[in-house]
C-alpha atoms as a PDB file:
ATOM      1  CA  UNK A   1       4.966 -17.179  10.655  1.00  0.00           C
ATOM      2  CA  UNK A   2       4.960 -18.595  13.936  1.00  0.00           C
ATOM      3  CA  UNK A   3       2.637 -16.861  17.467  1.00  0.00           C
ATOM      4  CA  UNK A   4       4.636 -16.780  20.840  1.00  0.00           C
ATOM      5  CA  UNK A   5       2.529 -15.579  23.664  1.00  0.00           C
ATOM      6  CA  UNK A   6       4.226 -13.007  25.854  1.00  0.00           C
ATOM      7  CA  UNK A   7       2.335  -9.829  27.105  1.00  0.00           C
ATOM      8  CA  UNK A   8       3.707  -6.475  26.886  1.00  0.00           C
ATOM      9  CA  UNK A   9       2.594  -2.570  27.735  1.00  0.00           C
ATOM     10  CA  UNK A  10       2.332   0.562  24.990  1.00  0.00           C
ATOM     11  CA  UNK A  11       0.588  -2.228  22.710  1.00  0.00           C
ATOM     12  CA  UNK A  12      -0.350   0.648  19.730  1.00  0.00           C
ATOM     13  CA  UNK A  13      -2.410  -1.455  18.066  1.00  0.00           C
ATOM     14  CA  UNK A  14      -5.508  -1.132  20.019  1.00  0.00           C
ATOM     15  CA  UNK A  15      -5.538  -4.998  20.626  1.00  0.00           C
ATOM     16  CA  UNK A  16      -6.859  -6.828  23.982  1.00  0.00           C
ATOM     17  CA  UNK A  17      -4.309  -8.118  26.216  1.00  0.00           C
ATOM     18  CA  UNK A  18      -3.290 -11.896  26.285  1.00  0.00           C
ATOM     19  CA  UNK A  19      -4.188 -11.705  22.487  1.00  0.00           C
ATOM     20  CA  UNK A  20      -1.574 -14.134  20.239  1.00  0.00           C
ATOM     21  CA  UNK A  21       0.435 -11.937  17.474  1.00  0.00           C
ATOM     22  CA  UNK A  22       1.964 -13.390  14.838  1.00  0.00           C
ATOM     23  CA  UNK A  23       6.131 -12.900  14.675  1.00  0.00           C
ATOM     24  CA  UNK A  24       7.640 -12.037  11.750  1.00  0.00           C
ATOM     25  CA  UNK A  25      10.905 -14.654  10.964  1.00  0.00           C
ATOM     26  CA  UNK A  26      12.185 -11.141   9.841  1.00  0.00           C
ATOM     27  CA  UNK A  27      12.179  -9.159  13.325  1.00  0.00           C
ATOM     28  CA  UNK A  28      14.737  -9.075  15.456  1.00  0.00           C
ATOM     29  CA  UNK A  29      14.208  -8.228  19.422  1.00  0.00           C
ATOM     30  CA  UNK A  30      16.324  -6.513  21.957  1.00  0.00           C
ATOM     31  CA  UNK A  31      14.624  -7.369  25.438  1.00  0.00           C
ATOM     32  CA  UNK A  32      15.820  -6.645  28.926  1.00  0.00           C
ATOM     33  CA  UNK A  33      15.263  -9.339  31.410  1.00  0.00           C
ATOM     34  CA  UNK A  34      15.034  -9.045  35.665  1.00  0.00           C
ATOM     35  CA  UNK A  35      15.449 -11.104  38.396  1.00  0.00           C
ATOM     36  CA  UNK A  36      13.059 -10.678  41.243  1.00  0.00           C
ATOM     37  CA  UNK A  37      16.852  -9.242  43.274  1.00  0.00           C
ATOM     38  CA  UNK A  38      16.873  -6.280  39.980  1.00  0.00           C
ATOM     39  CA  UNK A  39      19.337  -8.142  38.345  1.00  0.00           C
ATOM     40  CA  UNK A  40      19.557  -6.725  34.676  1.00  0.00           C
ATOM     41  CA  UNK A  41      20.379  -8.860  31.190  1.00  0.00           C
ATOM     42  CA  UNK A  42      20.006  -7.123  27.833  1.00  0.00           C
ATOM     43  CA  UNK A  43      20.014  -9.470  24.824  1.00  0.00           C
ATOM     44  CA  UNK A  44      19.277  -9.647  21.395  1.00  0.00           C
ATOM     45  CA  UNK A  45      17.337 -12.440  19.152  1.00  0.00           C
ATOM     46  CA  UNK A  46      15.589 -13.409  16.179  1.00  0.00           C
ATOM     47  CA  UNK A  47      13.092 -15.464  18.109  1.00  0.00           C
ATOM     48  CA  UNK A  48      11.991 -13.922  21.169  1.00  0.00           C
ATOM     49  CA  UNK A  49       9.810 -17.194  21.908  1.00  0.00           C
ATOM     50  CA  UNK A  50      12.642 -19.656  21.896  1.00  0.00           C
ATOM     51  CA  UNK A  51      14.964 -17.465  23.949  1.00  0.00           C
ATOM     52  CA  UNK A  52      12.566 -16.883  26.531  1.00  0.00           C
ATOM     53  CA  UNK A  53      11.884 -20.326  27.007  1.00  0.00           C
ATOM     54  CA  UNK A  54      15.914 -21.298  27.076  1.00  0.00           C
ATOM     55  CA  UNK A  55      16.425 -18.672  29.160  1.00  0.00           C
ATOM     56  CA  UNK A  56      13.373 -19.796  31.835  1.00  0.00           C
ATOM     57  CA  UNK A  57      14.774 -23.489  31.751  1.00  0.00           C
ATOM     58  CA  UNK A  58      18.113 -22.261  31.791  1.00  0.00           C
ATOM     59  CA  UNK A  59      19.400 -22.993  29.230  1.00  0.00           C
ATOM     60  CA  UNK A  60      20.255 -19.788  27.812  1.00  0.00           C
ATOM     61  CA  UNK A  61      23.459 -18.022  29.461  1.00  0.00           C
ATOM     62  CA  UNK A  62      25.099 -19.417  32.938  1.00  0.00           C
ATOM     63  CA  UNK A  63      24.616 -15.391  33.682  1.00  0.00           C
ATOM     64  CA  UNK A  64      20.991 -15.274  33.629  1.00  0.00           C
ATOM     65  CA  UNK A  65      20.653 -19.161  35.118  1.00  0.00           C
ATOM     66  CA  UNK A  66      23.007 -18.218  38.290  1.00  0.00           C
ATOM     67  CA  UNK A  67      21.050 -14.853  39.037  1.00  0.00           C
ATOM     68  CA  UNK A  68      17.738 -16.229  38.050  1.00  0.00           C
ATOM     69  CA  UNK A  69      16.972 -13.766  35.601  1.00  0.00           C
ATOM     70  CA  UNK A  70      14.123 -14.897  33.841  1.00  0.00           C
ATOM     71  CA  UNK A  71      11.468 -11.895  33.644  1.00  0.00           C
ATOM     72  CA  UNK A  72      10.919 -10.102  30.450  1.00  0.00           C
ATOM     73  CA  UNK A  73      10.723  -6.607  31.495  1.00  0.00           C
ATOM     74  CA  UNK A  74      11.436  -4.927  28.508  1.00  0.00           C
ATOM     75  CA  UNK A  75      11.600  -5.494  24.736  1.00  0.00           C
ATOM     76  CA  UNK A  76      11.974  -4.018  20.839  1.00  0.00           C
ATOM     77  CA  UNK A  77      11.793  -5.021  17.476  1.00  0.00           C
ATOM     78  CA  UNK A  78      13.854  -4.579  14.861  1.00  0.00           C
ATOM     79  CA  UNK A  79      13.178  -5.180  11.005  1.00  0.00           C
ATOM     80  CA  UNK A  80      17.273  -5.440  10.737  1.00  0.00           C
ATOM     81  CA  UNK A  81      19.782  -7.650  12.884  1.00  0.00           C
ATOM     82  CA  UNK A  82      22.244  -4.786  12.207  1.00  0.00           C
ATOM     83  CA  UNK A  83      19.710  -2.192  13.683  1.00  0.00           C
ATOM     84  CA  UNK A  84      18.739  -4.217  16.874  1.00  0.00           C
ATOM     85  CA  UNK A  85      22.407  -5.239  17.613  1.00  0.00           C
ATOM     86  CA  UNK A  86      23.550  -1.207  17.630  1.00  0.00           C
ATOM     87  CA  UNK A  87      20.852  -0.696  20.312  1.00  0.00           C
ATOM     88  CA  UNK A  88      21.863  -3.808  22.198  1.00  0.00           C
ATOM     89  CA  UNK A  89      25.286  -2.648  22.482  1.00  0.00           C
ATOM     90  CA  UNK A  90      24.165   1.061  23.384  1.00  0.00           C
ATOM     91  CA  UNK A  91      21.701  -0.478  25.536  1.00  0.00           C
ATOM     92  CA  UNK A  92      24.444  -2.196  27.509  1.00  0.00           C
ATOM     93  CA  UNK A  93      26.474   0.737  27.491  1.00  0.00           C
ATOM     94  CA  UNK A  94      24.091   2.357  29.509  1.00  0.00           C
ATOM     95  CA  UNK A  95      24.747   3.268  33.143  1.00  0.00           C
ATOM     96  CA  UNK A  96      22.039   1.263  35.270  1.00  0.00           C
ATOM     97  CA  UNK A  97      20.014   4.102  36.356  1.00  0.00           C
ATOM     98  CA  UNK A  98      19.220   5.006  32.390  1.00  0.00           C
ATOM     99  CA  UNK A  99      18.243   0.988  32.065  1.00  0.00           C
ATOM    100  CA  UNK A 100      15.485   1.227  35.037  1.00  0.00           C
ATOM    101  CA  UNK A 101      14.320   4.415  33.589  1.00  0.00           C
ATOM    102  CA  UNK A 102      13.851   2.934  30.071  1.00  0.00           C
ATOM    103  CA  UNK A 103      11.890  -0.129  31.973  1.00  0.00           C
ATOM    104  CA  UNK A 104       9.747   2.176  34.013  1.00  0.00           C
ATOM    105  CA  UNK A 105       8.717   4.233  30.761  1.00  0.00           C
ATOM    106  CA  UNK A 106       6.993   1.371  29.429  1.00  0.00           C
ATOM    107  CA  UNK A 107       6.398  -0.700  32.164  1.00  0.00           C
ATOM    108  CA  UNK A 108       6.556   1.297  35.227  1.00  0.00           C
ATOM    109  CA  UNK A 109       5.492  -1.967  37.277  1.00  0.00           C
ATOM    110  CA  UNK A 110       8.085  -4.160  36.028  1.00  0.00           C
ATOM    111  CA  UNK A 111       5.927  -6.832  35.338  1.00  0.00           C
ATOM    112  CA  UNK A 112       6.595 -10.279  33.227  1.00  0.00           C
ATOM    113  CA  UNK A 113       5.523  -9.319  29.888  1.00  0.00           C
ATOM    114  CA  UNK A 114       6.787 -13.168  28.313  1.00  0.00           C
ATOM    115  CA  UNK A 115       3.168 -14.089  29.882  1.00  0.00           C
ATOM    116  CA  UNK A 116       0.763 -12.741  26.959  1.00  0.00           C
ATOM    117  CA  UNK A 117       0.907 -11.650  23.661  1.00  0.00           C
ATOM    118  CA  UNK A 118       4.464 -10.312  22.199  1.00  0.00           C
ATOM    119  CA  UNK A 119       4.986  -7.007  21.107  1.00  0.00           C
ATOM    120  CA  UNK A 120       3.535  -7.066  17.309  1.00  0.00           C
ATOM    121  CA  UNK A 121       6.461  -7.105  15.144  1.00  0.00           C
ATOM    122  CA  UNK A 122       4.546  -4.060  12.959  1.00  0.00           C
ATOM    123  CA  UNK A 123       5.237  -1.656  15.516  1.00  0.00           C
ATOM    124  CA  UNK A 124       8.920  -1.668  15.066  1.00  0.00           C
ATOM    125  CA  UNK A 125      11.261   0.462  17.169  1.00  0.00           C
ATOM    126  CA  UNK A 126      13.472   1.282  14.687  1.00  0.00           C
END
């Protein structure tokens, strides 16, 4: 098991913000990343932790480095690659205005959830 800090609204669990929660190597995230312009990125990964980081040195995708878009703003887990690779692709499908409205159902503020506790892995999406 391995703990990634990275805070996040609709936390089920009852636990305190800014807590660490321990990732399963078994769950698999789709997250939606902003730029401070509203630039979108959906993506999909087994370790939510490292990708944030590559994508905040930029390291990640020339996409997200040239736009700057480095703010978690949305994420899922998944207990199946297959499962939270469907709902990246339907996720990207999406017209923009259905993306914002997903954000703003969970986190009507947009703010940077990669700076507290993740999203525990138990409270899968799917």
């Amino acid at each position: 098991m391995t703990e990634c800090a990275a805070e996040g609204p609709g936390r089920q669990d009852g636990a305190p913000d800014h807590v660490l929660v321990p990732v399963s190597p078994r769950s698999y995230f789709v997250y939606i990343l902003a730029s401070p312009s509203g630039t979108l990125y959906v993506g999909v990964t087994g370790d939510l932790c490292r990708r944030l980081a590559e994508h905040r040195q930029g390291t990640a995708s020339s996409f997200t480095r040239r736009y700057g878009v480095n703010r978690l703003v949305h994420c899922e887990s998944y207990g199946f690659v297959g499962d939270a690779l469907r709902r990246e692709k339907q996720i990207k499908g999406w017209l923009r205005a259905k993306k914002i409205a997903l954000i703003e159902a969970g986190n009507p503020r947009w703010e940077d959830l990669g700076d507290g506790p993740l999203p525990d892995p138990s409270l899968r999406s799917g």
